[in-house]
C-alpha atoms as a PDB file:
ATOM      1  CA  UNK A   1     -34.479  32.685  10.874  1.00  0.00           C
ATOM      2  CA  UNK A   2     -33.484  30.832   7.669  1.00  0.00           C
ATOM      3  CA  UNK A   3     -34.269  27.047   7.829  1.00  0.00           C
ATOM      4  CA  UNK A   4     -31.699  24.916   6.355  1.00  0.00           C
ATOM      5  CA  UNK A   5     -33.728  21.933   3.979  1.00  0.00           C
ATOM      6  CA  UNK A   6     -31.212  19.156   3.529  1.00  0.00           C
ATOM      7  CA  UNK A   7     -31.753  16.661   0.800  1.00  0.00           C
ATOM      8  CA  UNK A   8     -29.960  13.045   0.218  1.00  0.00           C
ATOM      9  CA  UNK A   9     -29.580  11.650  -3.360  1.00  0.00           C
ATOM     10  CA  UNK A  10     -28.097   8.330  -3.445  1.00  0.00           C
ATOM     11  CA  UNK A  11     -26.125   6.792  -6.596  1.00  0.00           C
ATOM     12  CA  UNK A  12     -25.345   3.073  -6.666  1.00  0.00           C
ATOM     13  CA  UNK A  13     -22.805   2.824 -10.005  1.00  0.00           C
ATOM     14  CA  UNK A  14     -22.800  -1.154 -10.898  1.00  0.00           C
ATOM     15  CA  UNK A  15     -19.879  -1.781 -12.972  1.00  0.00           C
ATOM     16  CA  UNK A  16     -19.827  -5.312 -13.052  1.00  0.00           C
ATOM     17  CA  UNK A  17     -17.885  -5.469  -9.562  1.00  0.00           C
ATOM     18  CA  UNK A  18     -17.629  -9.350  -7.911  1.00  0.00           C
ATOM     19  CA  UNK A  19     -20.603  -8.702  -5.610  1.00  0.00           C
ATOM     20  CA  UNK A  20     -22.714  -6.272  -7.014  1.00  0.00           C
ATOM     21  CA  UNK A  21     -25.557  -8.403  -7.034  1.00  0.00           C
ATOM     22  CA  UNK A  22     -25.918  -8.593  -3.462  1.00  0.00           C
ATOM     23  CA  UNK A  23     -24.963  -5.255  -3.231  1.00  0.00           C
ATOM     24  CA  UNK A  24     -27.733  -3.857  -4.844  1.00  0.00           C
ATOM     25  CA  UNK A  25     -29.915  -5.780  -2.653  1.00  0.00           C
ATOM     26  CA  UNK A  26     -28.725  -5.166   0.783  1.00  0.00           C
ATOM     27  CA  UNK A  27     -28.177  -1.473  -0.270  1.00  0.00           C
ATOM     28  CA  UNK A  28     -32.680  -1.437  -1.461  1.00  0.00           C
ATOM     29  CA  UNK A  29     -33.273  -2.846   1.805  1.00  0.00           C
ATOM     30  CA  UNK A  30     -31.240  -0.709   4.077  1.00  0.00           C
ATOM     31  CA  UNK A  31     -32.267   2.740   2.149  1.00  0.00           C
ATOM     32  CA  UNK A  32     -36.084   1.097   2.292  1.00  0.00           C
ATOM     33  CA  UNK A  33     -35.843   1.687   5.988  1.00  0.00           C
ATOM     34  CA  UNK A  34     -34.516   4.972   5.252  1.00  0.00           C
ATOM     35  CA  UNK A  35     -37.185   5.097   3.038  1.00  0.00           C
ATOM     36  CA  UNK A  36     -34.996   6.852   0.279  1.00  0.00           C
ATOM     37  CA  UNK A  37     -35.256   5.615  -3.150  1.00  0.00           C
ATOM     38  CA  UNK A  38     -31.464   4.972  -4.971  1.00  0.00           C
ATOM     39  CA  UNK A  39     -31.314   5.213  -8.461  1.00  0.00           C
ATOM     40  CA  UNK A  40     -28.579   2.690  -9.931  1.00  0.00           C
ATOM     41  CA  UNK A  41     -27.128   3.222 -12.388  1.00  0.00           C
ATOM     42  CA  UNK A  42     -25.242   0.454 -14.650  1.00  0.00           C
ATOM     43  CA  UNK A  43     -22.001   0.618 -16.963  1.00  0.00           C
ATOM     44  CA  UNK A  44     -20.894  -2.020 -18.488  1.00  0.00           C
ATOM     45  CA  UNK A  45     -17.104  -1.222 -17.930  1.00  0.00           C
ATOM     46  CA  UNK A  46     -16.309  -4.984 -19.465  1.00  0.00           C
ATOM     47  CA  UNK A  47     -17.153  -4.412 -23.036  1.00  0.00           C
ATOM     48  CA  UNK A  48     -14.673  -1.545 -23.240  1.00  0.00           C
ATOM     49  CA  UNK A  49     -11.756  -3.390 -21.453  1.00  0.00           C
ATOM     50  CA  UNK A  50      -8.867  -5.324 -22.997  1.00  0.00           C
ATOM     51  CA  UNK A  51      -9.434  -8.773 -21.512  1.00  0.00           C
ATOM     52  CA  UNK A  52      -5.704  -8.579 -21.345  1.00  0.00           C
ATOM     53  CA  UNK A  53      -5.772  -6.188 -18.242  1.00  0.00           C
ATOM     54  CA  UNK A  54      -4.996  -7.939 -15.548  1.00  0.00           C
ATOM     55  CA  UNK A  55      -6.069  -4.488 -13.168  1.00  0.00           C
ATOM     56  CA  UNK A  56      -9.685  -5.443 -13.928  1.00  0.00           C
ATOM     57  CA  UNK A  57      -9.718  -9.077 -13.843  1.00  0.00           C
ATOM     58  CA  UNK A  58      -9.115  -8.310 -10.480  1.00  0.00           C
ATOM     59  CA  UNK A  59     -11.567  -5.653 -10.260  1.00  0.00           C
ATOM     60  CA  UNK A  60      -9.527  -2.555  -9.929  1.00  0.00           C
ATOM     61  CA  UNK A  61     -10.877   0.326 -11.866  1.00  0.00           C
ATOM     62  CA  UNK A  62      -8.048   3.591 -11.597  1.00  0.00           C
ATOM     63  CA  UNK A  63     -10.084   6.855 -10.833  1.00  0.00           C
ATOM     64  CA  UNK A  64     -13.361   4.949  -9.887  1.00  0.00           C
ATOM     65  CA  UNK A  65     -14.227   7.828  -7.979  1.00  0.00           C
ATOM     66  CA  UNK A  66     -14.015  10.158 -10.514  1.00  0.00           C
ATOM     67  CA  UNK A  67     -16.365   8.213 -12.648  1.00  0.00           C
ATOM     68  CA  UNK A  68     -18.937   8.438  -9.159  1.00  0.00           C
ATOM     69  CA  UNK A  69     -18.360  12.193  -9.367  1.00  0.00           C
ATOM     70  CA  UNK A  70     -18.972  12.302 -12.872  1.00  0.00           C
ATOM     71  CA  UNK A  71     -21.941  10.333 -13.024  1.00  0.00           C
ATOM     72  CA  UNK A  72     -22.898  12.232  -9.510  1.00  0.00           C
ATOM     73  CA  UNK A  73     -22.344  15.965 -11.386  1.00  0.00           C
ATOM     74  CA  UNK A  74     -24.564  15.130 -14.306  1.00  0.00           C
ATOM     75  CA  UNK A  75     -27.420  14.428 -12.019  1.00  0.00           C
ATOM     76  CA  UNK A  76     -26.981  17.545  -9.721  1.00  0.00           C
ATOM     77  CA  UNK A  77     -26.514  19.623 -13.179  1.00  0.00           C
ATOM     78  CA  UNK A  78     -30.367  19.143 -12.565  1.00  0.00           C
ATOM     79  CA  UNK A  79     -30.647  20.107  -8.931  1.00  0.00           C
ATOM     80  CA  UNK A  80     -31.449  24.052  -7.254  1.00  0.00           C
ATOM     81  CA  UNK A  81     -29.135  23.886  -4.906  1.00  0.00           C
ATOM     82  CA  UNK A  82     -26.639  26.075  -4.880  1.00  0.00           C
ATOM     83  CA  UNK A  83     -23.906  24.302  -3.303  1.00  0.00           C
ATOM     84  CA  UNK A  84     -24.246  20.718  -3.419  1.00  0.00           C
ATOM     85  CA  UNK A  85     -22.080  18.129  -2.242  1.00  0.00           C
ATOM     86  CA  UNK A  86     -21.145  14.849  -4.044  1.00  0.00           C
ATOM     87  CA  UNK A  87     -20.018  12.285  -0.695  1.00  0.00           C
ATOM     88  CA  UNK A  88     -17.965   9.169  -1.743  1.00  0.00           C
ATOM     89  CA  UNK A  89     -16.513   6.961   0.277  1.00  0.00           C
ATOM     90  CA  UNK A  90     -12.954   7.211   1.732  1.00  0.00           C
ATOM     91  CA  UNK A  91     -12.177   6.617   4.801  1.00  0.00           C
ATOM     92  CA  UNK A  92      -8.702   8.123   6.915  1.00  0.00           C
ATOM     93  CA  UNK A  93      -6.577   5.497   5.792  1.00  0.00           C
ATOM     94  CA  UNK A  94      -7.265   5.774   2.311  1.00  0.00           C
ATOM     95  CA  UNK A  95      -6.652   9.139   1.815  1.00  0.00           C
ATOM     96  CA  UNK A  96      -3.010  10.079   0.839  1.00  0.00           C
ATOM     97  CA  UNK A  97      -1.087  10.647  -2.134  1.00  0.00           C
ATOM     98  CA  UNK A  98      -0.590   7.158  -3.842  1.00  0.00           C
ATOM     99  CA  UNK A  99      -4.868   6.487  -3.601  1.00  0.00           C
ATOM    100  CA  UNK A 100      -4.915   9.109  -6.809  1.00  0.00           C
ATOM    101  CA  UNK A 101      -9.288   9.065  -6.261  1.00  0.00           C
ATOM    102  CA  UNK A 102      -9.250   9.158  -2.892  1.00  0.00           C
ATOM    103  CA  UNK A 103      -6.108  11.712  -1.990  1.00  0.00           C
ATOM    104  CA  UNK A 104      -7.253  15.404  -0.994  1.00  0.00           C
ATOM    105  CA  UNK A 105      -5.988  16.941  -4.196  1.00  0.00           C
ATOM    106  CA  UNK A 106      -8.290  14.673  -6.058  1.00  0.00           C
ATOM    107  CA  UNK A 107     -11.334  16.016  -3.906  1.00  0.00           C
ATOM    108  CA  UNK A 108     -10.207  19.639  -4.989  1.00  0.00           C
ATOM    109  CA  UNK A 109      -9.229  18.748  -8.426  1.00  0.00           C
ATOM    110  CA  UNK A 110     -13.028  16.681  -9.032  1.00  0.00           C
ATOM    111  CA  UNK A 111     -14.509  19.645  -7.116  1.00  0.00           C
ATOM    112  CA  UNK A 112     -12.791  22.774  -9.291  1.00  0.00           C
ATOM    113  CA  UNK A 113     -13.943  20.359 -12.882  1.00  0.00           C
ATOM    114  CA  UNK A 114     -17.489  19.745 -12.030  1.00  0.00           C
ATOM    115  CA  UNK A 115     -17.976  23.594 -10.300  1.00  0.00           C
ATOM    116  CA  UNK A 116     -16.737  24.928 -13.553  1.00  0.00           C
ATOM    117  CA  UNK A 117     -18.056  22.711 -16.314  1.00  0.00           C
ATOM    118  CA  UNK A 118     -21.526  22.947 -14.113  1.00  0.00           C
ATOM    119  CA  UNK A 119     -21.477  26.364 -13.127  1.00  0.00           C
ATOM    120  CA  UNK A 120     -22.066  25.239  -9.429  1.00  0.00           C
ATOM    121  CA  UNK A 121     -19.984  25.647  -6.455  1.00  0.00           C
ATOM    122  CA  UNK A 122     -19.953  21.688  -6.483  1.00  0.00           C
ATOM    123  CA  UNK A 123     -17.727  20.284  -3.920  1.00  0.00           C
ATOM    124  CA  UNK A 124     -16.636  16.604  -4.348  1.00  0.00           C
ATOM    125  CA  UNK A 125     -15.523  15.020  -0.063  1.00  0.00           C
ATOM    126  CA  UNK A 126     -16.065  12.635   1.946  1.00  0.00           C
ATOM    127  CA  UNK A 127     -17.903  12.289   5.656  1.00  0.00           C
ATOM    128  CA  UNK A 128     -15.309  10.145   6.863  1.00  0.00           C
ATOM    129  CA  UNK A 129     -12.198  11.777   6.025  1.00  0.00           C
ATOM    130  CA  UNK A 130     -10.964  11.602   9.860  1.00  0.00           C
ATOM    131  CA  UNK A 131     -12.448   8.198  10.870  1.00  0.00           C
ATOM    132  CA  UNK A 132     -10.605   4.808  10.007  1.00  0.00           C
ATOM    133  CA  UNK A 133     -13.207   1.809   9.474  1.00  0.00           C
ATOM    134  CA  UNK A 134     -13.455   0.627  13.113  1.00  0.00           C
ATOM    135  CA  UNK A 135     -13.913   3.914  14.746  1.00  0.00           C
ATOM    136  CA  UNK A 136     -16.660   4.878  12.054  1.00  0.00           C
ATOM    137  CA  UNK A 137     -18.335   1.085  12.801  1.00  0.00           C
ATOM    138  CA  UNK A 138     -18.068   1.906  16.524  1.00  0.00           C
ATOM    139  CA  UNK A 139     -20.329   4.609  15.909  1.00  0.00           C
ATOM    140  CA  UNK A 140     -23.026   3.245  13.929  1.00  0.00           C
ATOM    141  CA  UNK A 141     -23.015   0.475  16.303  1.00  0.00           C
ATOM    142  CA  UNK A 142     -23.552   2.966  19.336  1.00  0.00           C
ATOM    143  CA  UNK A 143     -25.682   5.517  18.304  1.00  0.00           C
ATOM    144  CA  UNK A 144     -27.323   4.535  14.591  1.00  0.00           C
ATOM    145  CA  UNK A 145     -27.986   0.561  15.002  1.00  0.00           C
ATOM    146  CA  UNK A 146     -31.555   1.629  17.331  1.00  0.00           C
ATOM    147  CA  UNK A 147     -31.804   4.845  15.469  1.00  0.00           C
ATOM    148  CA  UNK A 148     -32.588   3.509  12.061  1.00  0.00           C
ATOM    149  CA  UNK A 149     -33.009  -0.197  12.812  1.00  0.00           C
ATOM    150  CA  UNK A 150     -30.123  -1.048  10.703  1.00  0.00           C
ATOM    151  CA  UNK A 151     -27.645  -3.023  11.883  1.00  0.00           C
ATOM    152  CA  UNK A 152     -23.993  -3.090  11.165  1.00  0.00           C
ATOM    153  CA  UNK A 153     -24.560  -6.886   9.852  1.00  0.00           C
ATOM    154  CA  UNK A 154     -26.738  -5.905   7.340  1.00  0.00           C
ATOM    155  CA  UNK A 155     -24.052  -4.259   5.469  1.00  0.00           C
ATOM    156  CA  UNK A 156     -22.103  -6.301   2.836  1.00  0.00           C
ATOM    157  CA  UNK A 157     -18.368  -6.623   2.419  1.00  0.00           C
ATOM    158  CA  UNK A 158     -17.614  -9.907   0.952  1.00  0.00           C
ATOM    159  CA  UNK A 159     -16.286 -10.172  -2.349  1.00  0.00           C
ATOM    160  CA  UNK A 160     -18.732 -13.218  -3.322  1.00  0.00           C
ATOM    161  CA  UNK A 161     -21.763 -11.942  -1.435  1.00  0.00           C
ATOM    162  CA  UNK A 162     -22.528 -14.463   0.643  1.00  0.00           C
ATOM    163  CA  UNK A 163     -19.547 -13.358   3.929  1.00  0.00           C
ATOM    164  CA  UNK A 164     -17.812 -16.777   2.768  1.00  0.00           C
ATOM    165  CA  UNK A 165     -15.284 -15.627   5.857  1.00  0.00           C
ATOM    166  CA  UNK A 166     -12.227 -16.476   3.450  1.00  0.00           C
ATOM    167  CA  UNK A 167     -11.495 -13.442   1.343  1.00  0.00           C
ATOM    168  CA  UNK A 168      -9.490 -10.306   1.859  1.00  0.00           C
ATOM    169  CA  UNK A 169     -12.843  -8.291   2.217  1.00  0.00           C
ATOM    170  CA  UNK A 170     -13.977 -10.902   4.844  1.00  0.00           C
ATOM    171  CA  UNK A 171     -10.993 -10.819   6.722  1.00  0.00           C
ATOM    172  CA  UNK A 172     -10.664  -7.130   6.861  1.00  0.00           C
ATOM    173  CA  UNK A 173     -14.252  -7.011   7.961  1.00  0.00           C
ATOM    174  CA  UNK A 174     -13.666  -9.070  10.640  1.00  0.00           C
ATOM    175  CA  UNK A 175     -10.825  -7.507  11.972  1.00  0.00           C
ATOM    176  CA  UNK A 176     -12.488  -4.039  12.218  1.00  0.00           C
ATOM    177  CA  UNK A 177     -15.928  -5.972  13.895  1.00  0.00           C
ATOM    178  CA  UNK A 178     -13.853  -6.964  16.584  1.00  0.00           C
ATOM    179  CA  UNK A 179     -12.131  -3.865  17.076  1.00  0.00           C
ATOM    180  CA  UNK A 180     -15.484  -1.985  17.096  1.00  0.00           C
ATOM    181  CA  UNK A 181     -16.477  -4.693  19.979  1.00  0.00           C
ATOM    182  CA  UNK A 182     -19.234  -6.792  17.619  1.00  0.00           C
ATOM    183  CA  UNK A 183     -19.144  -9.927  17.708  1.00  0.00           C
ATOM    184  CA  UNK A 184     -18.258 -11.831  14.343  1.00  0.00           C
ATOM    185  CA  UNK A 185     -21.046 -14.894  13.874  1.00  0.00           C
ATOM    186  CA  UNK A 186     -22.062 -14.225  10.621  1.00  0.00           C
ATOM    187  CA  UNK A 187     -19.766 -15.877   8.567  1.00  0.00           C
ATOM    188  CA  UNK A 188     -19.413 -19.110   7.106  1.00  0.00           C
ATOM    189  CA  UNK A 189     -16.102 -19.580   8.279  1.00  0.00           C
ATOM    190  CA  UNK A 190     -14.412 -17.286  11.092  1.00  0.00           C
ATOM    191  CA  UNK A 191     -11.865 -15.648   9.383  1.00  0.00           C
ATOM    192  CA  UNK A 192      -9.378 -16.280  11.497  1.00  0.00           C
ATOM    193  CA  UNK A 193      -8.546 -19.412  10.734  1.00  0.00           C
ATOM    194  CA  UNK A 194      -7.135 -18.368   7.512  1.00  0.00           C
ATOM    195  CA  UNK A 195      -8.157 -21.273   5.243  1.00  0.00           C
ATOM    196  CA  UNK A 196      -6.564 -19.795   1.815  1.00  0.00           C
ATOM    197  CA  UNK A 197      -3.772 -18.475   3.818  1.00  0.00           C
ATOM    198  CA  UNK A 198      -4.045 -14.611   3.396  1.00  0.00           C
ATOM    199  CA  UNK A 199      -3.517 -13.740   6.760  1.00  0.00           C
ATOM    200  CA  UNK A 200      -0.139 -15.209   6.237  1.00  0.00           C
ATOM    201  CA  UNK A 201       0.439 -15.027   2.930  1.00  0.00           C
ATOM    202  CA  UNK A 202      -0.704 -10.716   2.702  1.00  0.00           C
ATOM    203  CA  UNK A 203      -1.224  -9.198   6.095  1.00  0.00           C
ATOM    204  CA  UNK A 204       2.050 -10.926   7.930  1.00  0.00           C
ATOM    205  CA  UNK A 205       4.064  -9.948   4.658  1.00  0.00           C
ATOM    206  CA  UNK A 206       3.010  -6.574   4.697  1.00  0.00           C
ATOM    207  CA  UNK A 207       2.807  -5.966   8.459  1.00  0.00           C
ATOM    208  CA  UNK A 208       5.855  -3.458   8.706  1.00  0.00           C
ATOM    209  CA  UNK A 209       3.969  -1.540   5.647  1.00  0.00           C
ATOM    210  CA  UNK A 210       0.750  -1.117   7.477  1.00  0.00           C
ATOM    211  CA  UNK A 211      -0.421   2.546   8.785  1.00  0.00           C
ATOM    212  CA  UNK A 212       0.327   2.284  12.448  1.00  0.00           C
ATOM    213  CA  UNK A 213      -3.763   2.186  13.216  1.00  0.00           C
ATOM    214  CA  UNK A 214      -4.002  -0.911  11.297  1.00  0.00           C
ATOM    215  CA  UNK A 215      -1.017  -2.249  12.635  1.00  0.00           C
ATOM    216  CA  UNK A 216      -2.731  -1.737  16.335  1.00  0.00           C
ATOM    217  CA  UNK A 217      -6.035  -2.943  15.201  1.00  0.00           C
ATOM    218  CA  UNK A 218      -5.106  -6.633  13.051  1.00  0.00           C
ATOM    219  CA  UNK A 219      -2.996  -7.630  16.706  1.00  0.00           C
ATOM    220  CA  UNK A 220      -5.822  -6.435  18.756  1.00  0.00           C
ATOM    221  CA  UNK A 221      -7.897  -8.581  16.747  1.00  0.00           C
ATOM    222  CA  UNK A 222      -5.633 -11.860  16.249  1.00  0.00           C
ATOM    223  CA  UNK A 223      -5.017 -11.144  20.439  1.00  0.00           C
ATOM    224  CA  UNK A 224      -9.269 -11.530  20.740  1.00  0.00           C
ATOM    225  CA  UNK A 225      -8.985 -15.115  18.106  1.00  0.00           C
ATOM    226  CA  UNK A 226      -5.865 -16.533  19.693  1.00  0.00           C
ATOM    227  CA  UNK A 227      -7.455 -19.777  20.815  1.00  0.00           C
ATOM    228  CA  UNK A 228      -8.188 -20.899  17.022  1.00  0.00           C
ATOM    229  CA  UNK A 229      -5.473 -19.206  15.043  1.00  0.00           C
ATOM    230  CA  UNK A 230      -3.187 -21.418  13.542  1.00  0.00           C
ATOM    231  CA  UNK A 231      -0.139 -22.101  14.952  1.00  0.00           C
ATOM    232  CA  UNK A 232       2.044 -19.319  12.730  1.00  0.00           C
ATOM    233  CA  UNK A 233      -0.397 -16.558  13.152  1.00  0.00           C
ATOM    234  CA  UNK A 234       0.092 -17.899  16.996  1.00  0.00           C
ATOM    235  CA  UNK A 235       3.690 -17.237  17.024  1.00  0.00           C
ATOM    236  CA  UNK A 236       3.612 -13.657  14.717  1.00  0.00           C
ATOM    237  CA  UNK A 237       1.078 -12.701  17.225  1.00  0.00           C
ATOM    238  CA  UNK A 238       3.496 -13.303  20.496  1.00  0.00           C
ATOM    239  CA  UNK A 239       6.242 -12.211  19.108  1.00  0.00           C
ATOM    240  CA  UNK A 240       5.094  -8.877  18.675  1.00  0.00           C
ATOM    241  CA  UNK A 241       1.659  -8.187  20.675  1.00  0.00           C
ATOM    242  CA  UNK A 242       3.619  -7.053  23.642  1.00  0.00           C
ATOM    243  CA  UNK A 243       5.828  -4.877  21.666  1.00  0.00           C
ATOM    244  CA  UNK A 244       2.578  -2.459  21.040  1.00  0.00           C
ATOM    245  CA  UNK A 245       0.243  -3.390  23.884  1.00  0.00           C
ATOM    246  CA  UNK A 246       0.153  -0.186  25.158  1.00  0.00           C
ATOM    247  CA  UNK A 247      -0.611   1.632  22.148  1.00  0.00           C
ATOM    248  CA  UNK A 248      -3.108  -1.193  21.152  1.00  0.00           C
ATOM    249  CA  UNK A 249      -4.956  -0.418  24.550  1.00  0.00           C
ATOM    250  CA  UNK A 250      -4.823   3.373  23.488  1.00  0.00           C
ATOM    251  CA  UNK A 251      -6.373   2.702  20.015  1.00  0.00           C
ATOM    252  CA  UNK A 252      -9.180   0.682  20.934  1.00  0.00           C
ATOM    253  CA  UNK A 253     -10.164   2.863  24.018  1.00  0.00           C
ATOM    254  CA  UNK A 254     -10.259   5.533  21.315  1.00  0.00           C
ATOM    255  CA  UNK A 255     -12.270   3.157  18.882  1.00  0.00           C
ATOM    256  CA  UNK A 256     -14.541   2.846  21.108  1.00  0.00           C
ATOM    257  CA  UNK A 257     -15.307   6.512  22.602  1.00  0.00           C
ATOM    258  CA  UNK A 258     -15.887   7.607  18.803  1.00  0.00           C
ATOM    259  CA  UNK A 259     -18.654  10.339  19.338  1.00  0.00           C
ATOM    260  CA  UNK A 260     -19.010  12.683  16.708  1.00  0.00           C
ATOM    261  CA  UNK A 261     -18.867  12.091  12.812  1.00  0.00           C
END
C-alpha cells in the first residue's frame, strides 16, 4: 500500500495591516509548538497606494486573497507535488457572491490561473468552507487546545494587538468566544459594554442584514452579558431574544457538537 506524505507550508503576507506586528509574533509562537517554520513574506502595499483611497486607510485590500494565492503559487512552482493545495482562510459566512476573494468562483477561477500558468493541478480552497467562526472555535477548543497545547487565547484578533475589547475585531471575537462556551477574560475591556458605541452604532443597524447564524449567535451572546449591557443593547436584546429563542437554542447545541472539520 501507497503511503500518503503530507506536507504544510505556511505563508504569513505582511502588508502593512493595523496589527501585523503582533501578528507575526503570536503566529512564530503558535507554529513553534507546531514546530513548523513560516516564511513571511513583506509587501509594502503603501508605497503604491494613492493616499487618497479611503479603502486602504481603512485597511481593505480588494482581491487580498488572490495576492495570497499568487504569492502561494510562486512558491509551490518549486514544490514535487503533484497536486498541491493553496488553503486561505474563509470561513461559511464569507463565502458568497459579493466577497469577490472569498466566493467559490474565485476558488475555481485562482485555481484554473495558477494550474495553467504553473503547469500543476493547483487547487486554490479553504478548510473551513462549511464551518462559521464559532462552530470552527468550538472545535479547536474541544479536541486541538490539549492536542497541540495551543489555546484558543493565544490567537490574535484585535485590530491594535493588544485585545483593547473596543474594536469591531474585539467585539466579533467575543461574541463567537461565548458562543463556542469560552469564557472572555482576556480583554482590557469586556466588549460588551460597548464603549465607542459599535454595538449600537453597526451591529443593531445592520441586524435585519445579518446571515441568520449570526443573527442567532450576537443575541445568544448579548443574552450571556445582559447584566452589564447598557441599557439600549438591554432593550434591543428583549425585544427580540424571544422572537428566536428556539432557533438560538438549536444553533448553539449545534455549535457546540461540532465534530469533524
Amino acid at each position: 500500500m501507497q503511503t500518503v506524505r503530507l506536507v504544510f507550508f505556511t505563508i504569513y503576507v505582511a502588508f502593512g495591516q493595523k496589527n501585523e506586528k503582533q501578528e507575526i509574533i503570536t503566529i512564530k509562537k503558535i507554529l513553534g509548538k507546531l514546530k513548523i517554520e513560516p516564511l513571511i513574506v513583506k509587501i509594502d502595499i503603501d508605497k503604491y497606494i494613492d493616499h487618497e483611497w479611503k479603502r486602504w486607510k481603512l485597511g481593505i485590500i480588494p482581491a487580498r486573497n488572490y495576492l495570497f494565492a499568487a504569492i502561494a503559487g510562486s512558491v509551490l512552482a518549486k514544490s514535487k507535488s503533484k497536486n498541491p493545495q493553496i488553503w486561505v482562510c474563509a470561513h461559511k459566512e464569507e463565502i458568497n457572491p459579493t466577497h469577490t476573494d472569498k466566493s467559490n468562483r474565485f476558488f475555481r477561477s485562482c485555481s484554473k490561473i495558477l494550474s495553467d500558468n504553473y503547469r500543476k493541478n493547483i487547487s486554490v480552497t479553504t478548510p473551513f468552507k462549511d464551518l462559521t467562526k464559532p462552530e470552527i472555535v468550538s472545535y479547536w477548543h474541544k479536541y486541538w487546545e490539549k492536542k497541540y497545547n495551543i489555546s484558543v487565547n493565544e490567537t490574535v484578533s484585535c485590530y491594535f494587538g493588544n485585545n483593547c475589547g473596543v474594536c469591531k475585531a474585539c467585539i466579533n471575537r467575543a461574541v463567537v468566544f461565548v458562543c463556542a462556551g469560552i469564557k472572555i477574560e482576556n480583554f482590557q475591556t469586556n466588549p460588551f459594554l460597548d464603549k465607542r458605541k459599535l454595538i449600537l452604532n453597526s451591529y443593531i443597524v445592520s441586524f435585519n442584514s445579518l446571515h441568520t447564524e449570526r443573527k442567532l449567535d450576537f443575541l445568544y451572546a448579548l443574552n450571556k452579558q445582559k447584566n452589564i449591557l447598557p441599557k439600549k443593547l438591554k432593550k434591543f436584546l428583549d425585544l427580540n431574544y424571544k422572537k428566536y429563542e428556539n432557533k438560538i437554542i438549536k444553533r448553539i447545541d449545534s455549535i457546540r457538537k461540532v465534530d469533524k472539520i
